[in-house]
PDB file of N, CA and C in Angstrom:
ATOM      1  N   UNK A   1      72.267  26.264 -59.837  1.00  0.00           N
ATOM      2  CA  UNK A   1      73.298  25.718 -60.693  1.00  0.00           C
ATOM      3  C   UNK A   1      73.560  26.684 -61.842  1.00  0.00           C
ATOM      4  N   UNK A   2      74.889  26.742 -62.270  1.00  0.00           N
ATOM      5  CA  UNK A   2      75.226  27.558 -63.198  1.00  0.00           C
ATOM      6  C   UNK A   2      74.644  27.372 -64.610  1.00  0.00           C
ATOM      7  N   UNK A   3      74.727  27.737 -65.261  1.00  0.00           N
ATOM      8  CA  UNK A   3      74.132  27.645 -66.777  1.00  0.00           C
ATOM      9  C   UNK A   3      75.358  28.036 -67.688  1.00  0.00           C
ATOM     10  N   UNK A   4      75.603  26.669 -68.734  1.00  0.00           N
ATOM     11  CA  UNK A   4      77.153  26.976 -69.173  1.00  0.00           C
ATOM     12  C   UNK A   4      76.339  27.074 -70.250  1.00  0.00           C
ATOM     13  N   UNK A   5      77.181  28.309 -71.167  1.00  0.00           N
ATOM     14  CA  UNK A   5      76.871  28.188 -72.881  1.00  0.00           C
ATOM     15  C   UNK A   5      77.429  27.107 -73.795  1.00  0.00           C
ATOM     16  N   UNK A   6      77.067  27.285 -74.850  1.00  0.00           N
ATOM     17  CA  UNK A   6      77.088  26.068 -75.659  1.00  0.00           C
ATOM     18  C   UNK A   6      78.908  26.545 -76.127  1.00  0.00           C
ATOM     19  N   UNK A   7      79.111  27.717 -76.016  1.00  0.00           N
ATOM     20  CA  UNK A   7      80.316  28.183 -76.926  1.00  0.00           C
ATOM     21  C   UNK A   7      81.522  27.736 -75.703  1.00  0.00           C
ATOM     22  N   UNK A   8      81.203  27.807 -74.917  1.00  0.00           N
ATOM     23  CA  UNK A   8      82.159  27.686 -73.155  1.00  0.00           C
ATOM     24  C   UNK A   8      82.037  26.758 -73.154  1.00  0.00           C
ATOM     25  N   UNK A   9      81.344  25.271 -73.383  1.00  0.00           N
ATOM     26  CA  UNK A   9      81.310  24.022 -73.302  1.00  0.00           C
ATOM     27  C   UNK A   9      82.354  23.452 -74.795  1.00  0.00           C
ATOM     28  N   UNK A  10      81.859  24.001 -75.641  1.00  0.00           N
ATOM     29  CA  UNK A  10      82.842  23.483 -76.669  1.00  0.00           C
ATOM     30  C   UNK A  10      84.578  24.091 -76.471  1.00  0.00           C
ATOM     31  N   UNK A  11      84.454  25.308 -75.468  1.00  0.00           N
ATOM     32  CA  UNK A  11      86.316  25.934 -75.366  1.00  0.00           C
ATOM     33  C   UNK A  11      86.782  24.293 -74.223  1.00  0.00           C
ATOM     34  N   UNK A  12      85.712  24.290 -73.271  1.00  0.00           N
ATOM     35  CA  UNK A  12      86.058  23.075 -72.551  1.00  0.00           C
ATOM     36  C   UNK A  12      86.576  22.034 -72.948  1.00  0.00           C
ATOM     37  N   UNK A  13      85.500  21.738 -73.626  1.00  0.00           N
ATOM     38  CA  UNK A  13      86.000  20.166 -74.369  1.00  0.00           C
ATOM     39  C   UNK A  13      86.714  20.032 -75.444  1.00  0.00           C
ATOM     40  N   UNK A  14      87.225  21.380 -76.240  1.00  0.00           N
ATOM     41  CA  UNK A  14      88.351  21.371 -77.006  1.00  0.00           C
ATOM     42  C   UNK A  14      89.872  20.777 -76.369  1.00  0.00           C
ATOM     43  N   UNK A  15      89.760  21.854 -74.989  1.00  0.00           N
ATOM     44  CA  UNK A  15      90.939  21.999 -73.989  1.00  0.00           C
ATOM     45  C   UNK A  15      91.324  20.706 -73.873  1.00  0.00           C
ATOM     46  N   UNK A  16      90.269  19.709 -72.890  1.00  0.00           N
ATOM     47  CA  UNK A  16      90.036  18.537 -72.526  1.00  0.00           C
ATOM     48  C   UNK A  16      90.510  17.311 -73.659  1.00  0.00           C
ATOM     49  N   UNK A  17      90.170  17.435 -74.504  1.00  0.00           N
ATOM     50  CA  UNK A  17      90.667  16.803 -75.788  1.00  0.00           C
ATOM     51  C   UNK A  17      92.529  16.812 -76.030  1.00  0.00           C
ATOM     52  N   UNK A  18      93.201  18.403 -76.157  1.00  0.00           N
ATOM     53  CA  UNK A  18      94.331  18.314 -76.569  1.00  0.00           C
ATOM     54  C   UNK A  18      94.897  17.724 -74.804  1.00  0.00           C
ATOM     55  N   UNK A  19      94.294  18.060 -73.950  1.00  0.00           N
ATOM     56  CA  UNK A  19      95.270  17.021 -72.581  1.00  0.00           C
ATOM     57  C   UNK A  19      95.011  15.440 -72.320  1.00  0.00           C
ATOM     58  N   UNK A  20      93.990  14.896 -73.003  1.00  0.00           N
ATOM     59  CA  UNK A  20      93.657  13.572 -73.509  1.00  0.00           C
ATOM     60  C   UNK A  20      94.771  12.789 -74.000  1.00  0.00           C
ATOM     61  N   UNK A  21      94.552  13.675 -75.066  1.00  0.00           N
ATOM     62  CA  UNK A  21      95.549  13.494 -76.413  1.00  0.00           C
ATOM     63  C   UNK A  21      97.033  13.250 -75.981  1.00  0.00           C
ATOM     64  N   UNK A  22      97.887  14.142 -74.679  1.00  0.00           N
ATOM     65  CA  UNK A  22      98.982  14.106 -74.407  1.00  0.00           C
ATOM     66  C   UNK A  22      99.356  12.621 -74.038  1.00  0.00           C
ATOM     67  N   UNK A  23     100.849  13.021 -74.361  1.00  0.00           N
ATOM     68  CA  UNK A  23     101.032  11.124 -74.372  1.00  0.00           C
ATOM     69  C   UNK A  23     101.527  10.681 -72.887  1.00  0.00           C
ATOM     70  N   UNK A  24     101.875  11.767 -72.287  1.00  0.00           N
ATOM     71  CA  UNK A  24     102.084  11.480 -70.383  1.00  0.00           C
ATOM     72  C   UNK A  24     101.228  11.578 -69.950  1.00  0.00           C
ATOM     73  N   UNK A  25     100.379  10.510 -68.982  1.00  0.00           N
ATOM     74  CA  UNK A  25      99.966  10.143 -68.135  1.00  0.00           C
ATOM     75  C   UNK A  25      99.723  11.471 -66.495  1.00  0.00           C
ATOM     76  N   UNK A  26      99.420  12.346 -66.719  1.00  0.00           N
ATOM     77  CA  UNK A  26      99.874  12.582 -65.683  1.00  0.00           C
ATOM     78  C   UNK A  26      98.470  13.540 -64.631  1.00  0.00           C
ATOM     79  N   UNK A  27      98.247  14.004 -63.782  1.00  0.00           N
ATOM     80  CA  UNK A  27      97.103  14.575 -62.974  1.00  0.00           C
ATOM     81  C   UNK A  27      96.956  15.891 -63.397  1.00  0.00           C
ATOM     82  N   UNK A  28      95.992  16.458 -63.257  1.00  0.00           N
ATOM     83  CA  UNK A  28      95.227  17.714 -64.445  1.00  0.00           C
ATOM     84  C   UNK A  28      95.134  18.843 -62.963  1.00  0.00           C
ATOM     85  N   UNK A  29      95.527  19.798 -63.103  1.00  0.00           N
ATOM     86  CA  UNK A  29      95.454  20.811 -62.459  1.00  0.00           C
ATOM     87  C   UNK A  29      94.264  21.883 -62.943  1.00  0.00           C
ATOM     88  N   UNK A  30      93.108  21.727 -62.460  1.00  0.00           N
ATOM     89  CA  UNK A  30      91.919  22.093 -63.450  1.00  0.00           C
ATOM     90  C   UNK A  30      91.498  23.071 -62.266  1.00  0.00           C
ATOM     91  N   UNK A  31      90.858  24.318 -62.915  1.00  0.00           N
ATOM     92  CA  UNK A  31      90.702  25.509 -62.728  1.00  0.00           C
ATOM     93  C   UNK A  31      89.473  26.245 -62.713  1.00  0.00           C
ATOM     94  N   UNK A  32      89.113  26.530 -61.518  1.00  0.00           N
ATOM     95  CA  UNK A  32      87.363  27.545 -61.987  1.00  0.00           C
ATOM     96  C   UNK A  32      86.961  28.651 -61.467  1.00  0.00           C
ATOM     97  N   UNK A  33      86.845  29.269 -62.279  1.00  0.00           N
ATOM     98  CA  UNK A  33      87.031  30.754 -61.938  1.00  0.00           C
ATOM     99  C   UNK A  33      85.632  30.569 -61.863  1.00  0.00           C
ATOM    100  N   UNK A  34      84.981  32.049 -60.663  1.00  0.00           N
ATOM    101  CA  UNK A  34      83.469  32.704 -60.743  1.00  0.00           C
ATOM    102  C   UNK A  34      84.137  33.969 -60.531  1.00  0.00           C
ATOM    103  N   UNK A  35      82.569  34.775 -60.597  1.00  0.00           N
ATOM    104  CA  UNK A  35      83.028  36.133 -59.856  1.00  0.00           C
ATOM    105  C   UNK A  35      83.201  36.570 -58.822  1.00  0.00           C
ATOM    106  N   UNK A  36      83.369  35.366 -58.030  1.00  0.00           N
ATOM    107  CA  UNK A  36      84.044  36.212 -56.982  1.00  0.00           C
ATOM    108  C   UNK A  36      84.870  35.110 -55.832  1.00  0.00           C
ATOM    109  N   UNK A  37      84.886  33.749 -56.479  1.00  0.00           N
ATOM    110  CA  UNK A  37      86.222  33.253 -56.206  1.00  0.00           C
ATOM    111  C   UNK A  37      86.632  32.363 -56.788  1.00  0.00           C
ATOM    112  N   UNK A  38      88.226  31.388 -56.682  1.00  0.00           N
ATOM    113  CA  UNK A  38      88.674  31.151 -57.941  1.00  0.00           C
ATOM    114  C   UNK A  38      89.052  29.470 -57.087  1.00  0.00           C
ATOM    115  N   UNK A  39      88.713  28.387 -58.006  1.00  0.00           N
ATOM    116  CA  UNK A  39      89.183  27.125 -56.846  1.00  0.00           C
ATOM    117  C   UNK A  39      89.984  26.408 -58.364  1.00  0.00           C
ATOM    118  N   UNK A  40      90.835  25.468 -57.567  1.00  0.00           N
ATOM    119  CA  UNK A  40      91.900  25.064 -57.796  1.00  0.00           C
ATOM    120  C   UNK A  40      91.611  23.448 -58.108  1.00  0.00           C
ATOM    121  N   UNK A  41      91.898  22.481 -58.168  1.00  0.00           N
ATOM    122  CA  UNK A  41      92.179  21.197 -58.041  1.00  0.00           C
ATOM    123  C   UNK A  41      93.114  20.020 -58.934  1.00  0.00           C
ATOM    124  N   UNK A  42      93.946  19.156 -57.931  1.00  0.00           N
ATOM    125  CA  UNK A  42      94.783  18.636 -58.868  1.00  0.00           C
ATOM    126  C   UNK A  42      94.180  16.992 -58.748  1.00  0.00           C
ATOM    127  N   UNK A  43      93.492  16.506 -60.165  1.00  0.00           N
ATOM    128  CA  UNK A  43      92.573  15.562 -60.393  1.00  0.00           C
ATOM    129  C   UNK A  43      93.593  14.542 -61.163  1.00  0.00           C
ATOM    130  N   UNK A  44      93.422  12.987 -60.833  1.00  0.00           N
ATOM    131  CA  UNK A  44      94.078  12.270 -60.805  1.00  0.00           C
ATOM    132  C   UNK A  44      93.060  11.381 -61.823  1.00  0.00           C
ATOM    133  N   UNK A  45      92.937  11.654 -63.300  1.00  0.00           N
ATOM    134  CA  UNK A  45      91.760  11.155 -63.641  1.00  0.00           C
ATOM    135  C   UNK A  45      91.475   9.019 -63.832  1.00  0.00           C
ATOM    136  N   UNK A  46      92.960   9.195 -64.048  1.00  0.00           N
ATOM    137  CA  UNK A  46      92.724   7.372 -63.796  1.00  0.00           C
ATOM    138  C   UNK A  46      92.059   6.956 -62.921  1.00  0.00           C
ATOM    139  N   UNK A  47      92.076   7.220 -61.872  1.00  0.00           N
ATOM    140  CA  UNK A  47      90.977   6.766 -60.487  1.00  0.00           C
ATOM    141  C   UNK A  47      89.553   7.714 -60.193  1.00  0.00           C
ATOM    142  N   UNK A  48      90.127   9.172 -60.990  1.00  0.00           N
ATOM    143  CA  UNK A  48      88.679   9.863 -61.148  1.00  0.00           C
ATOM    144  C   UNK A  48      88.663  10.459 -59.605  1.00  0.00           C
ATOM    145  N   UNK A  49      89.391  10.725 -59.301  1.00  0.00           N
ATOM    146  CA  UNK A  49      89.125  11.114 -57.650  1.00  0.00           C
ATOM    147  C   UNK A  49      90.323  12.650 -57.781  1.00  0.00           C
ATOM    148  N   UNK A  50      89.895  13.714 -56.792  1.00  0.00           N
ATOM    149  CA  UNK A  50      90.859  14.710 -56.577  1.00  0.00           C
ATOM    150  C   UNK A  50      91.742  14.659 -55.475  1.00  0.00           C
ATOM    151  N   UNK A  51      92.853  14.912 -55.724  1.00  0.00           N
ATOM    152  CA  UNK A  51      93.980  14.424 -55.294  1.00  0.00           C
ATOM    153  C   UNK A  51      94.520  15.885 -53.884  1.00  0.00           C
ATOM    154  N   UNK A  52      94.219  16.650 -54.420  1.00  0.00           N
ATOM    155  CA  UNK A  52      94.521  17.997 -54.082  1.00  0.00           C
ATOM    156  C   UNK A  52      93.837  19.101 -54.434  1.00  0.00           C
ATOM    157  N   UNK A  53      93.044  20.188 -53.082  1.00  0.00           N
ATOM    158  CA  UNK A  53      92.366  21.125 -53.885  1.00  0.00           C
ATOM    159  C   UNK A  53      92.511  22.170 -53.068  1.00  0.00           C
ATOM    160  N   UNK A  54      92.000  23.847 -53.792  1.00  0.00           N
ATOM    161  CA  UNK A  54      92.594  24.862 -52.748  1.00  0.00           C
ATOM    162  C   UNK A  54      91.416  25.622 -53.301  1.00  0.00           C
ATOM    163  N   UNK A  55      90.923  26.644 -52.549  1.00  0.00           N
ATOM    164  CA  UNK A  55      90.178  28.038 -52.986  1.00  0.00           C
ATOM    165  C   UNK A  55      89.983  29.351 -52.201  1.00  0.00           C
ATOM    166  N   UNK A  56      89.772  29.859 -53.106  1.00  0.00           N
ATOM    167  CA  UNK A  56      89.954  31.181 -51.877  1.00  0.00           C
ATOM    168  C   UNK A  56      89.132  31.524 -50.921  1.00  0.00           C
ATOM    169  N   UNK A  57      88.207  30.900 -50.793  1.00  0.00           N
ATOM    170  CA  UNK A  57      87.465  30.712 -49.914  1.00  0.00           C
ATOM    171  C   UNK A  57      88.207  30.390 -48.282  1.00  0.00           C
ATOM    172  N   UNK A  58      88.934  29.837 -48.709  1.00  0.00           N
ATOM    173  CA  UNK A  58      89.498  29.295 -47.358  1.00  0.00           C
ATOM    174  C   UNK A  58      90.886  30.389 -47.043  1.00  0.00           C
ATOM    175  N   UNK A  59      90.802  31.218 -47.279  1.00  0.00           N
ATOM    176  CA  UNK A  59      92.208  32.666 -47.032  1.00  0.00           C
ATOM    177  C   UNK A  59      90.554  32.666 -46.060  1.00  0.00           C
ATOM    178  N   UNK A  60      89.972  33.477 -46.034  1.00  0.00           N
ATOM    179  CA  UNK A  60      89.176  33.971 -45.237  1.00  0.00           C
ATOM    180  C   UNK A  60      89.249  35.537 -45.218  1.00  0.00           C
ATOM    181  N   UNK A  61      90.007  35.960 -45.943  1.00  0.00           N
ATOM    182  CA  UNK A  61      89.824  37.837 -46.575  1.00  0.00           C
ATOM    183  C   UNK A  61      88.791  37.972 -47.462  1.00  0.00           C
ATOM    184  N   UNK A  62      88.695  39.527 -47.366  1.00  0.00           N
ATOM    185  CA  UNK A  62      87.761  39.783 -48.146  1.00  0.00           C
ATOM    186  C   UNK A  62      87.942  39.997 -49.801  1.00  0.00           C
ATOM    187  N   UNK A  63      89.524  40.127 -50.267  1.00  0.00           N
ATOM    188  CA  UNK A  63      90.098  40.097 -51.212  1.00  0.00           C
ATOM    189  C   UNK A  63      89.992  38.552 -51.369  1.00  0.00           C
ATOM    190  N   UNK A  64      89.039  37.923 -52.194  1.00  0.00           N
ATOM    191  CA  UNK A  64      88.712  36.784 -52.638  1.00  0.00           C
ATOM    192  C   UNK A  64      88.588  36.609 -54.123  1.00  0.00           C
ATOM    193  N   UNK A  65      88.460  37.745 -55.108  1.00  0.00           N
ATOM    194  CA  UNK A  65      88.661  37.530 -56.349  1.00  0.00           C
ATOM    195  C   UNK A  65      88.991  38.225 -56.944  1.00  0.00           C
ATOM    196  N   UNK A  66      90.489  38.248 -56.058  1.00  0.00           N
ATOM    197  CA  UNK A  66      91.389  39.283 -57.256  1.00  0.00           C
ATOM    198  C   UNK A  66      93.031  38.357 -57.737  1.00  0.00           C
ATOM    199  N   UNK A  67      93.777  38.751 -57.959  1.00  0.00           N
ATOM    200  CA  UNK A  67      95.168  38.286 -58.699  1.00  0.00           C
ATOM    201  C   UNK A  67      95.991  37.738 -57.454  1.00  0.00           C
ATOM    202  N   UNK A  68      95.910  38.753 -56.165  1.00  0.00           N
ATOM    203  CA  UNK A  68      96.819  37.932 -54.963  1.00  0.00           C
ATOM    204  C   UNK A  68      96.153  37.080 -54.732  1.00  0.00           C
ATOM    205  N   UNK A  69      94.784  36.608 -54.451  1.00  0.00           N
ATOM    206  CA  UNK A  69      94.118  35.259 -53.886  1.00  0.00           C
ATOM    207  C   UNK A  69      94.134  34.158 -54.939  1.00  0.00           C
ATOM    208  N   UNK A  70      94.012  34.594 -56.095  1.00  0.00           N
ATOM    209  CA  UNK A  70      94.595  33.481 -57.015  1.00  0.00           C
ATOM    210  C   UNK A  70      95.609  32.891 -57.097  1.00  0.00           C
ATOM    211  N   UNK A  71      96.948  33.672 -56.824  1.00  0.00           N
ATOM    212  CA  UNK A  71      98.514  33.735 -56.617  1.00  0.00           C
ATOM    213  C   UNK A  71      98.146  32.555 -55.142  1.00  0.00           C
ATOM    214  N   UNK A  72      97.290  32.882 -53.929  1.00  0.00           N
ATOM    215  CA  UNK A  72      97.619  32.377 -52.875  1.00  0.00           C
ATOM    216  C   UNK A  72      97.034  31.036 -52.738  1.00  0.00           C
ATOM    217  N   UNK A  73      95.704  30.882 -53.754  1.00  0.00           N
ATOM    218  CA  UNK A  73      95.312  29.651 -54.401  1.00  0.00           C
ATOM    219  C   UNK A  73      96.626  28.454 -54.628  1.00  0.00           C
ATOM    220  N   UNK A  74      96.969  29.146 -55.759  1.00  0.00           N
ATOM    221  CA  UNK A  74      97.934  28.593 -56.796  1.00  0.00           C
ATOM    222  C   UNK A  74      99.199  28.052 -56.091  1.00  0.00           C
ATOM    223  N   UNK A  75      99.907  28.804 -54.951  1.00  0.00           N
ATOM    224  CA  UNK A  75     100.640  28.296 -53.992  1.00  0.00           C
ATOM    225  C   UNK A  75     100.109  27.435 -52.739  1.00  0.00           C
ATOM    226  N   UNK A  76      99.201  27.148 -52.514  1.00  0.00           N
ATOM    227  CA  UNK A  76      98.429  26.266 -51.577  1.00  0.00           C
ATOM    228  C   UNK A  76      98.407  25.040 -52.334  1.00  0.00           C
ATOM    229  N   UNK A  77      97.536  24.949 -53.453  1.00  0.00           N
ATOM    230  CA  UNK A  77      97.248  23.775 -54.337  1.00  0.00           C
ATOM    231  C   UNK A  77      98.736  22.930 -54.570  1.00  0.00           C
ATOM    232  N   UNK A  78      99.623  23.777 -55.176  1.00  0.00           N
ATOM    233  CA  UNK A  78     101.226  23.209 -55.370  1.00  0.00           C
ATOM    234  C   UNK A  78     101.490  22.720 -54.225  1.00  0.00           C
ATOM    235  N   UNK A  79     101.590  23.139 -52.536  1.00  0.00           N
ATOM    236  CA  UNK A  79     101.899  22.640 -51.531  1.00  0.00           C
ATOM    237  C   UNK A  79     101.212  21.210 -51.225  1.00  0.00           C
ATOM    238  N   UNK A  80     100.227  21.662 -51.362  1.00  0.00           N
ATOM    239  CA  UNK A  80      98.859  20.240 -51.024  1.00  0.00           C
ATOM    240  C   UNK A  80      99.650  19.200 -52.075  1.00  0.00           C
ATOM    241  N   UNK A  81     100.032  19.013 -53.179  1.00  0.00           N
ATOM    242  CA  UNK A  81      99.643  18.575 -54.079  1.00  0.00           C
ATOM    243  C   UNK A  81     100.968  17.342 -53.788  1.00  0.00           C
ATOM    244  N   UNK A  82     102.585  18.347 -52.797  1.00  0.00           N
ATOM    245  CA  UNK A  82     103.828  18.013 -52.865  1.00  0.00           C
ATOM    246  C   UNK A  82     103.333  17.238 -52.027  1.00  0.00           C
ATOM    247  N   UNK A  83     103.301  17.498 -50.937  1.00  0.00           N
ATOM    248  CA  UNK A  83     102.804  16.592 -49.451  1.00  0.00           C
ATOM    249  C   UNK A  83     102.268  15.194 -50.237  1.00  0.00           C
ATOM    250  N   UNK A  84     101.258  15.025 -51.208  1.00  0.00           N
ATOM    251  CA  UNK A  84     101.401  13.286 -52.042  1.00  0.00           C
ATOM    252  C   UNK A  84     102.149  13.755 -52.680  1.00  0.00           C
ATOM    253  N   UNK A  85     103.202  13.542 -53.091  1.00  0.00           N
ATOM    254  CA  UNK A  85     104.183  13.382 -53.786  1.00  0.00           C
ATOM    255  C   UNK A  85     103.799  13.389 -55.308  1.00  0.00           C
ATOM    256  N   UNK A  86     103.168  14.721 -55.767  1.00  0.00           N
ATOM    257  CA  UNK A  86     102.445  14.687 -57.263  1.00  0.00           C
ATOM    258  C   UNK A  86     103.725  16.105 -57.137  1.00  0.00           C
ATOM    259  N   UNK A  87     104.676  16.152 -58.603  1.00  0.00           N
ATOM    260  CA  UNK A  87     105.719  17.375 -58.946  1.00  0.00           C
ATOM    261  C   UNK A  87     105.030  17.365 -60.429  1.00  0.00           C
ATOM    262  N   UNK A  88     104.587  16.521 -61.374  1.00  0.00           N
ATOM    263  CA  UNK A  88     104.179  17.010 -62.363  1.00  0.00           C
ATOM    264  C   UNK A  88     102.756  16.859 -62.942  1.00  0.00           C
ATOM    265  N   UNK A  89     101.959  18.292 -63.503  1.00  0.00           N
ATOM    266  CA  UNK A  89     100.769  17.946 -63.697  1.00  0.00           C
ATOM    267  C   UNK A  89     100.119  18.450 -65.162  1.00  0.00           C
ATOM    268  N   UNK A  90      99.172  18.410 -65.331  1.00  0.00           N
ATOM    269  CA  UNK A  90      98.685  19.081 -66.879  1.00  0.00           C
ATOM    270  C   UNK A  90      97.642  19.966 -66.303  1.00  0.00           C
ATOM    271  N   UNK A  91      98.104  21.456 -67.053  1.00  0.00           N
ATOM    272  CA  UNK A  91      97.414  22.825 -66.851  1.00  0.00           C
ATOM    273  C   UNK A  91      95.741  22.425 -67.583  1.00  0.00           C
ATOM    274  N   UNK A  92      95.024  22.453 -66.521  1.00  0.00           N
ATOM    275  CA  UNK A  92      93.615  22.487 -67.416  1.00  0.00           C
ATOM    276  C   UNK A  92      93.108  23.684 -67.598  1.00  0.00           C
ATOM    277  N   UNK A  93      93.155  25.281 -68.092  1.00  0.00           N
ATOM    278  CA  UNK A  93      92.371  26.307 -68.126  1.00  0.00           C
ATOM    279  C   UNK A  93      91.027  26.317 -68.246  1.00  0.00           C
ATOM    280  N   UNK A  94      90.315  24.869 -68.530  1.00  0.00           N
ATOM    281  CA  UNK A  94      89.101  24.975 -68.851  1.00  0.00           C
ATOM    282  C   UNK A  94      88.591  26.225 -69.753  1.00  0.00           C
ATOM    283  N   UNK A  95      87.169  26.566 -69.664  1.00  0.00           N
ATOM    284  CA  UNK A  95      87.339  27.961 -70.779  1.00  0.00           C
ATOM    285  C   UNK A  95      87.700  29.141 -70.796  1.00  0.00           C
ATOM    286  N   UNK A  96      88.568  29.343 -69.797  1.00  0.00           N
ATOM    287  CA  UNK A  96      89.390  30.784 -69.473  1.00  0.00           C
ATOM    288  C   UNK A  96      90.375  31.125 -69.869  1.00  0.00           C
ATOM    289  N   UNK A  97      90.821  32.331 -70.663  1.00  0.00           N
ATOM    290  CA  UNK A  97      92.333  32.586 -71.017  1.00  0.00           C
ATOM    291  C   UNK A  97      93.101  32.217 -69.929  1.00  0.00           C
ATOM    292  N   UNK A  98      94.480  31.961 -70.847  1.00  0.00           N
ATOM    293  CA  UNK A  98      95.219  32.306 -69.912  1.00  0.00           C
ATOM    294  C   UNK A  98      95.538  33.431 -69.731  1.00  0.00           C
ATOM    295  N   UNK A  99      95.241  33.783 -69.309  1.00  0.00           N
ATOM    296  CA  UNK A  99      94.791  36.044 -68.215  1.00  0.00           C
ATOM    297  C   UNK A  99      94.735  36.286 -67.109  1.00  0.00           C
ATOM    298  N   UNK A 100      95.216  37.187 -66.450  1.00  0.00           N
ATOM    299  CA  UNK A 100      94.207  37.672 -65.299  1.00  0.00           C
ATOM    300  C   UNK A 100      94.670  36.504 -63.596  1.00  0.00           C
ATOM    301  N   UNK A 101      93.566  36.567 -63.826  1.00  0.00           N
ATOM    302  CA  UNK A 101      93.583  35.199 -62.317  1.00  0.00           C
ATOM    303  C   UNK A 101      94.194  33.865 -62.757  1.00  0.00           C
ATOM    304  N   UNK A 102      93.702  33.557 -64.162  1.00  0.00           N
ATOM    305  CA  UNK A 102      94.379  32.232 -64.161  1.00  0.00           C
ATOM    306  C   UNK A 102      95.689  32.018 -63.751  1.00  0.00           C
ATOM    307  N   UNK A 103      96.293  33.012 -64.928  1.00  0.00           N
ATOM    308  CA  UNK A 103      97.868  33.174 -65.530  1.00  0.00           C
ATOM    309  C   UNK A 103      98.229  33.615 -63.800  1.00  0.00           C
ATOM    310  N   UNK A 104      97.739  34.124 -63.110  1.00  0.00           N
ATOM    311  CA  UNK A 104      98.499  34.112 -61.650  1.00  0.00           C
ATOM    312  C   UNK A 104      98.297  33.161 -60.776  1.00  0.00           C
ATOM    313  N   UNK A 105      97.146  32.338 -60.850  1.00  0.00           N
ATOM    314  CA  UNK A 105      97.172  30.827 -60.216  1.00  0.00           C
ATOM    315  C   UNK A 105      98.077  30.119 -61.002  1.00  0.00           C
ATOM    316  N   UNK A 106      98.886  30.078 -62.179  1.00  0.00           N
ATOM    317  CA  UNK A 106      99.308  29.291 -62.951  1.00  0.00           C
ATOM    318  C   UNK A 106     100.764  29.333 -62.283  1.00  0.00           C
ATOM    319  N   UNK A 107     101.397  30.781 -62.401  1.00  0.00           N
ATOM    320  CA  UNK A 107     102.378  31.366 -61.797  1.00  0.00           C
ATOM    321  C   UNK A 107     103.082  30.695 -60.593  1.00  0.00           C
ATOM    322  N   UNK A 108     101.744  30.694 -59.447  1.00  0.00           N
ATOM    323  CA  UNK A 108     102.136  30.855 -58.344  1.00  0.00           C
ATOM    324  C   UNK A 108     102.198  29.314 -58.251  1.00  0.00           C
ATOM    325  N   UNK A 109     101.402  28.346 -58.798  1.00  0.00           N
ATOM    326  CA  UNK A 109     101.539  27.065 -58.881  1.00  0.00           C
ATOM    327  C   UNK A 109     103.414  26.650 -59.420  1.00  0.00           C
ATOM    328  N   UNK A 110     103.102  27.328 -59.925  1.00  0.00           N
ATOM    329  CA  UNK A 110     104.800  26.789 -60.843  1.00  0.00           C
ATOM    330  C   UNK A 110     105.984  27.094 -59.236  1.00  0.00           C
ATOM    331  N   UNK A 111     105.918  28.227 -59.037  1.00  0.00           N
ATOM    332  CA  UNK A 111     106.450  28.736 -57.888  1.00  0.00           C
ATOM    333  C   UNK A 111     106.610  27.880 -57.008  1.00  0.00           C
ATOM    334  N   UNK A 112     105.484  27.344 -56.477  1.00  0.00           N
ATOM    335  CA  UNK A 112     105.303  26.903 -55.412  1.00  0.00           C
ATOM    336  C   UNK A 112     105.790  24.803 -55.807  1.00  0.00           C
ATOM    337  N   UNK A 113     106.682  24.638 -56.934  1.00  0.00           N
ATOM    338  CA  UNK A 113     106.847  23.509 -57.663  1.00  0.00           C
ATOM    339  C   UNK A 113     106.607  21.973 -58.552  1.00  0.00           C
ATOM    340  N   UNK A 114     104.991  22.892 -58.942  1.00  0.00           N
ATOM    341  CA  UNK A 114     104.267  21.960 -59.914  1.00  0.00           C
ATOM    342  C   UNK A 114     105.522  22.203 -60.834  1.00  0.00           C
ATOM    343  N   UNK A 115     105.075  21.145 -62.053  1.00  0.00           N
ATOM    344  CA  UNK A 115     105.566  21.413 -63.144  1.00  0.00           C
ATOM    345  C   UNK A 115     104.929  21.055 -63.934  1.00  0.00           C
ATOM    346  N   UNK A 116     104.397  22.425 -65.242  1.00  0.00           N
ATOM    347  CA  UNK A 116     103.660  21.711 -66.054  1.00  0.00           C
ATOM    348  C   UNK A 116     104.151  22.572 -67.351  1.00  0.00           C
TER     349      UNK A 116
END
């Protein structure tokens, strides 16, 4: 099991707080990066259950943690997500910039017609 710092737990639960706080109702598109692959999920927290999830694990290349498999994440998850009929969701970055892999899972999600 991973070992989260105390400083990465508080970026978390800052995050978690201002999408609380939002006054729409709506399913959390929450995000987790490792080093060396990046998973996706669109969490429906009223019922507490995930609604939709994608990772790169499942491309089955060996390019698994870079910017296109995030991109191909990010367009899978949006597809999964249309098929239940979920179009709008709340970006969870958890404790990661938006940078890099995120900001291209974020991208390709939008693309692919989340809206958040």
């Amino acid at each position: 099991m991973r070992k989260i710092n105390k400083l990465e737990q508080r970026r978390r639960e800052r995050i978690r707080r201002r999408i609380r706080q939002s006054p729409l109702v709506r399913p959390r598109l929450s995000v987790f990066r490792s080093n060396k692959y990046i998973y996706a999920q669109v969490i429906d927290d009223s019922d507490g259950r995930t609604v939709a999830a994608a990772s790169s694990h499942e491309n089955g290349e060996g390019r698994a943690g870079d910017k296109e498999a995030a991109a191909v994440v990010g367009k899978l998850v949006a597809e999964r997500a249309a098929e239940r009929g979920i179009k709008e969701v709340v970006f969870d970055r958890g404790p990661y910039l938006y940078h890099g892999r995120v900001k291209a899972l974020a991208e390709a999600a939008r693309k692919g017609g989340l809206v958040f």
